[in-house]
C-alpha atoms as a PDB file:
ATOM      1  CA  UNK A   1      38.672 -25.292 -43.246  1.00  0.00           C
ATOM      2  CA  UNK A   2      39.536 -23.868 -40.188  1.00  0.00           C
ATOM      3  CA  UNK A   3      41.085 -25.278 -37.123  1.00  0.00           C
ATOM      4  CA  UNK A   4      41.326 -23.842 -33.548  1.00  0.00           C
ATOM      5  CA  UNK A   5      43.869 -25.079 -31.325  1.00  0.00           C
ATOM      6  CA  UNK A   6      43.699 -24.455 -27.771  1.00  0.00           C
ATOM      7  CA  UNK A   7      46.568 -24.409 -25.762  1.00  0.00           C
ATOM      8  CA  UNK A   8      47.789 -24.096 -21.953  1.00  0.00           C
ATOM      9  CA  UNK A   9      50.788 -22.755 -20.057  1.00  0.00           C
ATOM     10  CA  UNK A  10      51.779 -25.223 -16.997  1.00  0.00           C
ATOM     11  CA  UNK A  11      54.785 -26.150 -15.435  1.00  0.00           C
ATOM     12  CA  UNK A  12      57.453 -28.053 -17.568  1.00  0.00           C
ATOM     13  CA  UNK A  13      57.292 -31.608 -17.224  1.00  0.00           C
ATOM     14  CA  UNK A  14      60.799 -32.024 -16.500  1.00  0.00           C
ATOM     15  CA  UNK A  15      60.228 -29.906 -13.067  1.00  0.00           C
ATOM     16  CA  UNK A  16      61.081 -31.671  -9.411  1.00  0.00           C
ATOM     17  CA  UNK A  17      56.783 -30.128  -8.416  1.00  0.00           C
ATOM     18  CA  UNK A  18      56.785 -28.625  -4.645  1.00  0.00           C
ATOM     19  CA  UNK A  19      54.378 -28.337  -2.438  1.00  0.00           C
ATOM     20  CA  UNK A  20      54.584 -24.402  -0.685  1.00  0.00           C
ATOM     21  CA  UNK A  21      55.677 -24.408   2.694  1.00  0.00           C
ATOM     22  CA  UNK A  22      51.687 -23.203   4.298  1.00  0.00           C
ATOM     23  CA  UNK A  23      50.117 -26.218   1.836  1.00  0.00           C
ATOM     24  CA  UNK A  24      47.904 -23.544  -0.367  1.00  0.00           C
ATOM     25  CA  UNK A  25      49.323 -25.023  -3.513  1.00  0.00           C
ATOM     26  CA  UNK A  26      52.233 -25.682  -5.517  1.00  0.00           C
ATOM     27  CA  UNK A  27      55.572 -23.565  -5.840  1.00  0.00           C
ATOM     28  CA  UNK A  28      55.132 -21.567  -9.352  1.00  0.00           C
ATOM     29  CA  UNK A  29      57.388 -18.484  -8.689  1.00  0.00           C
ATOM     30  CA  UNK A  30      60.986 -18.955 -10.802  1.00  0.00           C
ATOM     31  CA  UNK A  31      59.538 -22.495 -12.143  1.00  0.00           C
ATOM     32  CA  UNK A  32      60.133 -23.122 -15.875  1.00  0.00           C
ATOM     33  CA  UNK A  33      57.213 -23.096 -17.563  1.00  0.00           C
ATOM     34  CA  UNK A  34      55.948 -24.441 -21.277  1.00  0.00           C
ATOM     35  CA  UNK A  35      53.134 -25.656 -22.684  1.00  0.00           C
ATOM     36  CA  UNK A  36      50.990 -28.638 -22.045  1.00  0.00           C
ATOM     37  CA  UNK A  37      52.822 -31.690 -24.172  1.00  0.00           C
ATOM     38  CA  UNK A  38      49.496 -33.086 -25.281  1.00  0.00           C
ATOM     39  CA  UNK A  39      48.486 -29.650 -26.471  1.00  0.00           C
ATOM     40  CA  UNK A  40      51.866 -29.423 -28.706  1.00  0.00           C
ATOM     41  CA  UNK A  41      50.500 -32.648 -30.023  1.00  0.00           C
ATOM     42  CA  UNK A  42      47.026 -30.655 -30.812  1.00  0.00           C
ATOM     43  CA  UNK A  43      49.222 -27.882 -32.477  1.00  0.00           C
ATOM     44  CA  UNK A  44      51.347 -30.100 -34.561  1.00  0.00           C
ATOM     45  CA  UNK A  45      48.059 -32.065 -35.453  1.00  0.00           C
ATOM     46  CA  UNK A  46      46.406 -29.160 -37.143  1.00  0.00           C
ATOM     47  CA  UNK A  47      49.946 -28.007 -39.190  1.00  0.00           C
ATOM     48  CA  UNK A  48      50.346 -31.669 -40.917  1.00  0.00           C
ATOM     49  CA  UNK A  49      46.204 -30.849 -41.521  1.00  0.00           C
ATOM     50  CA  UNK A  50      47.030 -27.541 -42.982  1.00  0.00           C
ATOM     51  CA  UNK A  51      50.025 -28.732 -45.063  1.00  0.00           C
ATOM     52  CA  UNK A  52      47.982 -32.158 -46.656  1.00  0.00           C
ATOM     53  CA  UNK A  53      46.446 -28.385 -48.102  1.00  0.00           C
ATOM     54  CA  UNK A  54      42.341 -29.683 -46.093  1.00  0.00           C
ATOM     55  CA  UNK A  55      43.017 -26.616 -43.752  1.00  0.00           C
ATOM     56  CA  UNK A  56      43.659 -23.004 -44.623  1.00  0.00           C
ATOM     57  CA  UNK A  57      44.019 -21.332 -41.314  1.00  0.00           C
ATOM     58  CA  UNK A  58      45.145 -22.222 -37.681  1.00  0.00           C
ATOM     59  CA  UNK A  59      43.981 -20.317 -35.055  1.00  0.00           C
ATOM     60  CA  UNK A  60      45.861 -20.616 -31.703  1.00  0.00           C
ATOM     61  CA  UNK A  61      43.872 -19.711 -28.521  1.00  0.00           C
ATOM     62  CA  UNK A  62      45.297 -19.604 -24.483  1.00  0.00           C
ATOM     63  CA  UNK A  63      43.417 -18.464 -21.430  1.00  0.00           C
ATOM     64  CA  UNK A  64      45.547 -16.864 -18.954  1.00  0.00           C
ATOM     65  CA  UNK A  65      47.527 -14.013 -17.236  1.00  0.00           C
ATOM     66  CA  UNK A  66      50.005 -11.956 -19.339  1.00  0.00           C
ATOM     67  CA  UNK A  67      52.487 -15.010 -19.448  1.00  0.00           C
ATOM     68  CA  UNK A  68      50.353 -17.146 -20.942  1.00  0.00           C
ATOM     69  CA  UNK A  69      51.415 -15.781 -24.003  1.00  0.00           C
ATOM     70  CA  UNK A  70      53.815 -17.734 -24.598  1.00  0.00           C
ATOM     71  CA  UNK A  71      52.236 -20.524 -25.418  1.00  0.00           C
ATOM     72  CA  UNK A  72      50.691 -18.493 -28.408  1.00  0.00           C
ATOM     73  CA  UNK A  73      54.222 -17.097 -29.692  1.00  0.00           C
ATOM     74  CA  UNK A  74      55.514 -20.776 -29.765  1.00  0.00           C
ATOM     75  CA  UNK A  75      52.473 -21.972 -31.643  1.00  0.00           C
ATOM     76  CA  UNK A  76      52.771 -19.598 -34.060  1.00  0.00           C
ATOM     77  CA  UNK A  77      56.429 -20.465 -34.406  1.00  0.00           C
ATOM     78  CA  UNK A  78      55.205 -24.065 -35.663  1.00  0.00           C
ATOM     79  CA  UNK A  79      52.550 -23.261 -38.031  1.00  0.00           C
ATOM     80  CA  UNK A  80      49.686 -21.141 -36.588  1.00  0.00           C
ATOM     81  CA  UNK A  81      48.900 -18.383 -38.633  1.00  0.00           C
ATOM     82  CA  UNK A  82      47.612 -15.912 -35.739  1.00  0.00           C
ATOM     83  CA  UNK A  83      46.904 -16.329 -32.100  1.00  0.00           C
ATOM     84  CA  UNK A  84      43.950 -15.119 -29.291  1.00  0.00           C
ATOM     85  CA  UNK A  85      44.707 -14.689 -26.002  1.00  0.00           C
ATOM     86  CA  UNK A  86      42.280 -14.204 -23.359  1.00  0.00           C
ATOM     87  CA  UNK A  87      43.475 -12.810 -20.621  1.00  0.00           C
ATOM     88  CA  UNK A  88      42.158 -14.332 -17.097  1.00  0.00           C
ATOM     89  CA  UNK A  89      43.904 -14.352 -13.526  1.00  0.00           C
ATOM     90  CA  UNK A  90      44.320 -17.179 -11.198  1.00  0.00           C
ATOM     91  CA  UNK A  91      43.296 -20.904 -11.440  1.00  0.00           C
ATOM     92  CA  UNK A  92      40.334 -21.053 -14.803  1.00  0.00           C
ATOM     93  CA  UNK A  93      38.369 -24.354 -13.696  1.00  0.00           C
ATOM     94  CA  UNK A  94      37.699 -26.744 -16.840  1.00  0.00           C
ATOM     95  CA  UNK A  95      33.763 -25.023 -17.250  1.00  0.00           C
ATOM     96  CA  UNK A  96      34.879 -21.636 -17.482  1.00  0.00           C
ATOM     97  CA  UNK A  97      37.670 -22.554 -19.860  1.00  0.00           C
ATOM     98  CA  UNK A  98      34.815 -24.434 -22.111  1.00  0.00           C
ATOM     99  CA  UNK A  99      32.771 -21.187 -21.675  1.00  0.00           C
ATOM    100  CA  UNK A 100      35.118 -19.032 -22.596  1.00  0.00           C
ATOM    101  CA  UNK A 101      36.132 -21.294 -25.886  1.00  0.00           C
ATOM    102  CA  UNK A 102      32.324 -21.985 -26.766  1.00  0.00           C
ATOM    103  CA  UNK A 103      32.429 -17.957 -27.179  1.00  0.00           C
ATOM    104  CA  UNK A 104      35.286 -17.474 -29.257  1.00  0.00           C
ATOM    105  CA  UNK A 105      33.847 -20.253 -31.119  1.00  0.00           C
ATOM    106  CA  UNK A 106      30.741 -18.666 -32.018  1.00  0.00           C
ATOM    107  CA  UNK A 107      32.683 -15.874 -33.283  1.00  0.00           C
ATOM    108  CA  UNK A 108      35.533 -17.761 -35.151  1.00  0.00           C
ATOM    109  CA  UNK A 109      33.303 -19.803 -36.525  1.00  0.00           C
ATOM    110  CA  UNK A 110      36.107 -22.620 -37.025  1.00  0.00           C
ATOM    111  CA  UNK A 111      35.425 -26.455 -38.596  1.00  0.00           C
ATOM    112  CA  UNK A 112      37.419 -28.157 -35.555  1.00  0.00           C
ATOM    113  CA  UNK A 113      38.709 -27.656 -32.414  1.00  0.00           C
ATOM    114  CA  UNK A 114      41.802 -29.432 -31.377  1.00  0.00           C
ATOM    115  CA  UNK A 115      43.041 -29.088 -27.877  1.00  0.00           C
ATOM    116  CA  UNK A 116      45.160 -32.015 -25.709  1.00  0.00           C
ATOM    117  CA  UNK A 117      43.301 -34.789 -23.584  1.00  0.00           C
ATOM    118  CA  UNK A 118      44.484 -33.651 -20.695  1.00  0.00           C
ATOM    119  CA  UNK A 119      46.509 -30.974 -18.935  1.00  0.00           C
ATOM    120  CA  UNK A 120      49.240 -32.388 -16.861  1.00  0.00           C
ATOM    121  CA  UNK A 121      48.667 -29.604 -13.940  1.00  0.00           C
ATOM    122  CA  UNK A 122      45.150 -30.717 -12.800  1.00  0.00           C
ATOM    123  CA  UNK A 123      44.844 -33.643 -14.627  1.00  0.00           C
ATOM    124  CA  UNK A 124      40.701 -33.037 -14.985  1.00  0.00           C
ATOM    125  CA  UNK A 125      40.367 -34.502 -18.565  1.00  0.00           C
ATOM    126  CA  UNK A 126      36.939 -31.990 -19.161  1.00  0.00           C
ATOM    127  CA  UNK A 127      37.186 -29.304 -21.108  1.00  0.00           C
ATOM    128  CA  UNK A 128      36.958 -30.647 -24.476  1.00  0.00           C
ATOM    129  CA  UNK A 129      33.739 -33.224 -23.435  1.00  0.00           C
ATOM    130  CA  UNK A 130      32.383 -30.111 -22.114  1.00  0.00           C
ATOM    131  CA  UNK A 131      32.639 -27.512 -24.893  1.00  0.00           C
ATOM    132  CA  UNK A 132      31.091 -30.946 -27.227  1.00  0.00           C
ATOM    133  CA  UNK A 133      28.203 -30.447 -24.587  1.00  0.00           C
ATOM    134  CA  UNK A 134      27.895 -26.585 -24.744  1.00  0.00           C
ATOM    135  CA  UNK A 135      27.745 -26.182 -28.316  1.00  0.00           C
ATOM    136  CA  UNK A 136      26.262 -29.813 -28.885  1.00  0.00           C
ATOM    137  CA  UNK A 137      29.266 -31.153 -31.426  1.00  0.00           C
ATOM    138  CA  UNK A 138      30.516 -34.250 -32.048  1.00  0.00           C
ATOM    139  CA  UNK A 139      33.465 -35.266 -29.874  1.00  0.00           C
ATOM    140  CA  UNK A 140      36.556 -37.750 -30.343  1.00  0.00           C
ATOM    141  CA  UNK A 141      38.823 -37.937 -27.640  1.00  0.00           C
ATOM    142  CA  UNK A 142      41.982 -39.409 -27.143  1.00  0.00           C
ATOM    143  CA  UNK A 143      42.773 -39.530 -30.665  1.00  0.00           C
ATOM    144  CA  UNK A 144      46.411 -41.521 -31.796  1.00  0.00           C
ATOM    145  CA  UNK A 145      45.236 -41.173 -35.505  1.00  0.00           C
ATOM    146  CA  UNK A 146      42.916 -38.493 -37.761  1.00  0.00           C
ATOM    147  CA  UNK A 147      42.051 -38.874 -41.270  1.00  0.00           C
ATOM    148  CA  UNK A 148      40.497 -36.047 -42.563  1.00  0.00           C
ATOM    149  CA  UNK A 149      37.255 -36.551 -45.239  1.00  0.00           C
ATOM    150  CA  UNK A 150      35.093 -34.347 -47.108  1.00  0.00           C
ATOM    151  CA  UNK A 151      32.694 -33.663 -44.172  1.00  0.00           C
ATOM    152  CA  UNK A 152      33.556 -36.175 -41.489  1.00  0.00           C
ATOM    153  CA  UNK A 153      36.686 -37.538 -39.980  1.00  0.00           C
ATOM    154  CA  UNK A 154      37.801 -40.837 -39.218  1.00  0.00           C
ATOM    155  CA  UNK A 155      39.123 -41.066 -35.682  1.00  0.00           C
ATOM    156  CA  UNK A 156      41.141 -43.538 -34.146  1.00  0.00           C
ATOM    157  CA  UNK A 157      40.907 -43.641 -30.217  1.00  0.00           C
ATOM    158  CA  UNK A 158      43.166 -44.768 -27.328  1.00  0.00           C
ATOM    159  CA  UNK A 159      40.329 -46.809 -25.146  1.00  0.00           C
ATOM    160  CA  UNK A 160      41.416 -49.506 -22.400  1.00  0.00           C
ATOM    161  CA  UNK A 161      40.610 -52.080 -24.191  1.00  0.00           C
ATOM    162  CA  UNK A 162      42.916 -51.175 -27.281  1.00  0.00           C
ATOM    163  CA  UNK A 163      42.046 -49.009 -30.312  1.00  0.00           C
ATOM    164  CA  UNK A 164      38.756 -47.725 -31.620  1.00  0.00           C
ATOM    165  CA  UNK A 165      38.170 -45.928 -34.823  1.00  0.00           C
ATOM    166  CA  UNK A 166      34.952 -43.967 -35.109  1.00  0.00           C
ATOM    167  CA  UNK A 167      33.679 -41.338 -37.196  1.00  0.00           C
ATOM    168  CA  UNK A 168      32.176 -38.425 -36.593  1.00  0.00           C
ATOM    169  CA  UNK A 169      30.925 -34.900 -38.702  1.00  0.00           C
ATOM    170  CA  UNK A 170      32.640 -32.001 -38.908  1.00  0.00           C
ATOM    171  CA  UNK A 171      32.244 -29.171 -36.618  1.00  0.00           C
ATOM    172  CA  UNK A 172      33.721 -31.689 -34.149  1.00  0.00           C
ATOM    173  CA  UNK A 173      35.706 -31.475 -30.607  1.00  0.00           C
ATOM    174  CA  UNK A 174      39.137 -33.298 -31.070  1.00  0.00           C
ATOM    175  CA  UNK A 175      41.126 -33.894 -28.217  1.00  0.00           C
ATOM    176  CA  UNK A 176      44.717 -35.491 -28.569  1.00  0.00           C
ATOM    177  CA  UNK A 177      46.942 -38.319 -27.634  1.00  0.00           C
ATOM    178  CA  UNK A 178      50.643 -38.292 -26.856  1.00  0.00           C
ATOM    179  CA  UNK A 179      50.722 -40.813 -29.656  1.00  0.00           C
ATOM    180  CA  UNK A 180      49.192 -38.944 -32.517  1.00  0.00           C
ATOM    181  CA  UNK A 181      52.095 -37.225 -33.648  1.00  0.00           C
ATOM    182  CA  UNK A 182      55.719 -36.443 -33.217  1.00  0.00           C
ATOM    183  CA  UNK A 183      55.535 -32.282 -32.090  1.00  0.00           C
ATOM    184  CA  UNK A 184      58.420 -30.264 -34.390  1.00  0.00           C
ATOM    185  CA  UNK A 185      60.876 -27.930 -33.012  1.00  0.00           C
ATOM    186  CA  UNK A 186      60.509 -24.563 -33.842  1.00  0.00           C
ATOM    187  CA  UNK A 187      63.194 -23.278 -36.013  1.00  0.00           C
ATOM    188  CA  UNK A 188      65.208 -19.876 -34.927  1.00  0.00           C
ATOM    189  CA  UNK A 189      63.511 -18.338 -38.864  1.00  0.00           C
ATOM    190  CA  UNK A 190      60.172 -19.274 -37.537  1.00  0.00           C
ATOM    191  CA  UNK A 191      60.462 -17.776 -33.879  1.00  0.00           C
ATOM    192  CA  UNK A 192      61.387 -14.568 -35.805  1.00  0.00           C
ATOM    193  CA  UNK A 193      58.530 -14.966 -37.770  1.00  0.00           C
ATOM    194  CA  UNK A 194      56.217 -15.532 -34.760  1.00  0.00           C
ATOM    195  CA  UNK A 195      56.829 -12.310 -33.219  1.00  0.00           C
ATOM    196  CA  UNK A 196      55.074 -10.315 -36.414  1.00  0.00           C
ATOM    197  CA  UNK A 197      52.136 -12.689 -36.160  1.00  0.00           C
ATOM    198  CA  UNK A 198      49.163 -11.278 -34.594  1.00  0.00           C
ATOM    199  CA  UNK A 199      47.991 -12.280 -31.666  1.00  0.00           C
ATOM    200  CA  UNK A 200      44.122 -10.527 -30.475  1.00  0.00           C
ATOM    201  CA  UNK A 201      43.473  -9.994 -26.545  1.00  0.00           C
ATOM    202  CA  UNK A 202      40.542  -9.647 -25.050  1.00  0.00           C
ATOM    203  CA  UNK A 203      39.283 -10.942 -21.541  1.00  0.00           C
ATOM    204  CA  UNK A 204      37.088 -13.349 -20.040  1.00  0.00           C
ATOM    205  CA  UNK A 205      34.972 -10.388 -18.865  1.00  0.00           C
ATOM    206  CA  UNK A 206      35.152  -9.176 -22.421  1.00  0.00           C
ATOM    207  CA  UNK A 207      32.987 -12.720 -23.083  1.00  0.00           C
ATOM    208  CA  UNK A 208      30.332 -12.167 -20.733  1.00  0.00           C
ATOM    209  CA  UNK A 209      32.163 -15.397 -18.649  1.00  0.00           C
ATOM    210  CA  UNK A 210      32.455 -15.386 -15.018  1.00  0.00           C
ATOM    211  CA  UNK A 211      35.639 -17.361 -14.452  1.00  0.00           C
ATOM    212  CA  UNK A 212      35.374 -17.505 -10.616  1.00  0.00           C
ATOM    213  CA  UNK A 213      36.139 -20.736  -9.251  1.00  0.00           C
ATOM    214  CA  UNK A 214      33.423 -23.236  -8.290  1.00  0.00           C
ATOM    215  CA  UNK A 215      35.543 -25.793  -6.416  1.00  0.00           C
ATOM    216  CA  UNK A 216      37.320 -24.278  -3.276  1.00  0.00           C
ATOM    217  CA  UNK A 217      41.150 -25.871  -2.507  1.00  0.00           C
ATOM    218  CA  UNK A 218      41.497 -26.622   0.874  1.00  0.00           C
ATOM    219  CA  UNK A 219      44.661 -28.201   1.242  1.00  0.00           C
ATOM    220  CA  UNK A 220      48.055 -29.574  -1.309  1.00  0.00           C
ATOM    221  CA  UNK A 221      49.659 -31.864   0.471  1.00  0.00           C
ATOM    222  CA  UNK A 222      52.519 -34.708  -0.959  1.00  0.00           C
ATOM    223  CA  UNK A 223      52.226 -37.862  -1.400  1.00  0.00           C
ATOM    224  CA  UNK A 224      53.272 -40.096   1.605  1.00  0.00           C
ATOM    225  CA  UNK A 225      57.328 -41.570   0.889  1.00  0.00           C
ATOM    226  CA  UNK A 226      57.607 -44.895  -0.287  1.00  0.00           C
ATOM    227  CA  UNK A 227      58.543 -46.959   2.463  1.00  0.00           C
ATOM    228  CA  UNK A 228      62.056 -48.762   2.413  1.00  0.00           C
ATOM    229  CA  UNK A 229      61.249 -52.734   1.413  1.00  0.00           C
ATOM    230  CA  UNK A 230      63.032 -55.585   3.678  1.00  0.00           C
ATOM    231  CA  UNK A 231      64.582 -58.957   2.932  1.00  0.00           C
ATOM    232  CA  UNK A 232      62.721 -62.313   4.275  1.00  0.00           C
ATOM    233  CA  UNK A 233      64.676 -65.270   4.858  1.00  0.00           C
ATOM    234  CA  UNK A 234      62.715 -67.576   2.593  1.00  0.00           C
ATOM    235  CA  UNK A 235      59.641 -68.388   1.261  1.00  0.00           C
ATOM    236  CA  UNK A 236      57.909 -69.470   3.721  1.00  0.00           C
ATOM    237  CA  UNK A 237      58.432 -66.180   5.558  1.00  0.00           C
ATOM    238  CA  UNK A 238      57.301 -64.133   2.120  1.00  0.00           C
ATOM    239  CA  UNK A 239      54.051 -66.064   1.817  1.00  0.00           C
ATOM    240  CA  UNK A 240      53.421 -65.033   5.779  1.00  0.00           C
ATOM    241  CA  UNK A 241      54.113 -61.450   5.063  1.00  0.00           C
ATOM    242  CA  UNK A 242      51.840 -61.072   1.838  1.00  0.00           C
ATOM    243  CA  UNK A 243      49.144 -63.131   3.314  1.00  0.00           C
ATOM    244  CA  UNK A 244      48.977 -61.010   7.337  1.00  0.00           C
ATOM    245  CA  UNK A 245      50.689 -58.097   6.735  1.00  0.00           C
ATOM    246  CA  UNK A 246      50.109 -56.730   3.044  1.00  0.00           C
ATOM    247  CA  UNK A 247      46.923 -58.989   3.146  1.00  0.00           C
ATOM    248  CA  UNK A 248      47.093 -59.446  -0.635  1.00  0.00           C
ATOM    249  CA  UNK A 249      46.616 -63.464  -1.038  1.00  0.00           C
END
């Protein structure tokens, strides 16, 4: 079995995120960067699959500039065996990112595709419903839990209502939960290692995928500040404020 893993460079999740100074997006130059935290999920996913010995190869894929590369080199630090990197400039919208992984499918051929719900940059949730869509697969998203079977695996979902287990055939679309798994740190041995592992470039171009952007960004602006809350002199006074003011009773 093999698994694909795809994986995204964004902004660390421990970074203060500002807005630049003319509003045309967010500050990115000298910003720590890493990959997506639900994607190291997808990553680590795939290694425990690998190691149970129902996988034989991991293939680790990122769309992006040069950088992006990174993301690769510390996959292949945790368990991937070898690494693609597709090399696209600027901001890759969800459907050319599904494009773009529905052709590397077709030529990797691989049993599953694991990438993370979500990336915590744009926040779309898309691209693994729409690669199910482009190459008609079964999907299971938001996986916590994944038991792998002969042909099929057994899936168990974070819904809002609680937990729900389905099952679906393999090829399949996976994407992953914070809650699946506990991501590994890559040993110093295994960086080392990385480095010698092969990683294969090619370009969006290269695909036959026209990445440019479909949605045009007009303006990034903050959030509006909190305002400061005040004291009320009793309850009589809190009731008047939540009922004419806040207008929430």
């Amino acid at each position: 079995m093999k698994i694909l893993v795809a994986v995204k460079r964004v902004i660390d999740y421990n970074v203060q995120i500002r807005v630049k100074e003319d509003n045309s997006g967010i500050v990115t130059d000298n910003v720590k960067m890493s990959t997506n935290p639900p994607d190291d999920n997808a990553i680590e996913e795939a290694v425990k699959i690998k190691e149970s010995g129902k996988a034989t190869e991991i293939v680790a894929i990122t769309i992006g500039d040069d950088k992006a590369q990174e993301t690769v080199r510390k996959a292949l630090a945790v368990g991937a065996d070898r690494g693609i990197h597709v090399k696209a400039d600027g901001i890759i919208e969800p459907l050319a990112v599904s494009k773009i992984l529905k052709a590397v499918v077709e030529k990797e051929k691989p049993d599953l595709v694991f990438m993370g719900k979500q990336a915590i940059d744009d926040d779309c949730n898309q691209t693994g419903q729409m690669l199910a869509a482009l190459l008609n697969w079964p999907q299971a998203t938001f996986a916590s839990e994944i038991n792998v079977k002969d042909k099929s695996l057994e899936v168990t979902r974070e819904v809002d209502e609680g937990l729900e287990t389905i099952e679906v055939n393999i090829p399949a679309i996976v994407t992953c939960d914070l809650r699946l798994n506990e991501p590994r740190y890559a040993s110093l041995p295994n960086i080392m290692k990385a480095k010698k592992k092969p990683i294969d470039q090619m370009s969006a171009t290269d695909l036959g995928v026209d990445t440019k952007p479909r949605i045009e960004q007009i303006k990034v602006e903050e959030p509006p500040k909190r305002k400061a809350g005040i004291k009320v002199a009793n309850v009589a006074e809190l009731v008047n404020k939540l009922k004419n003011e806040a207008k929430v009773i």
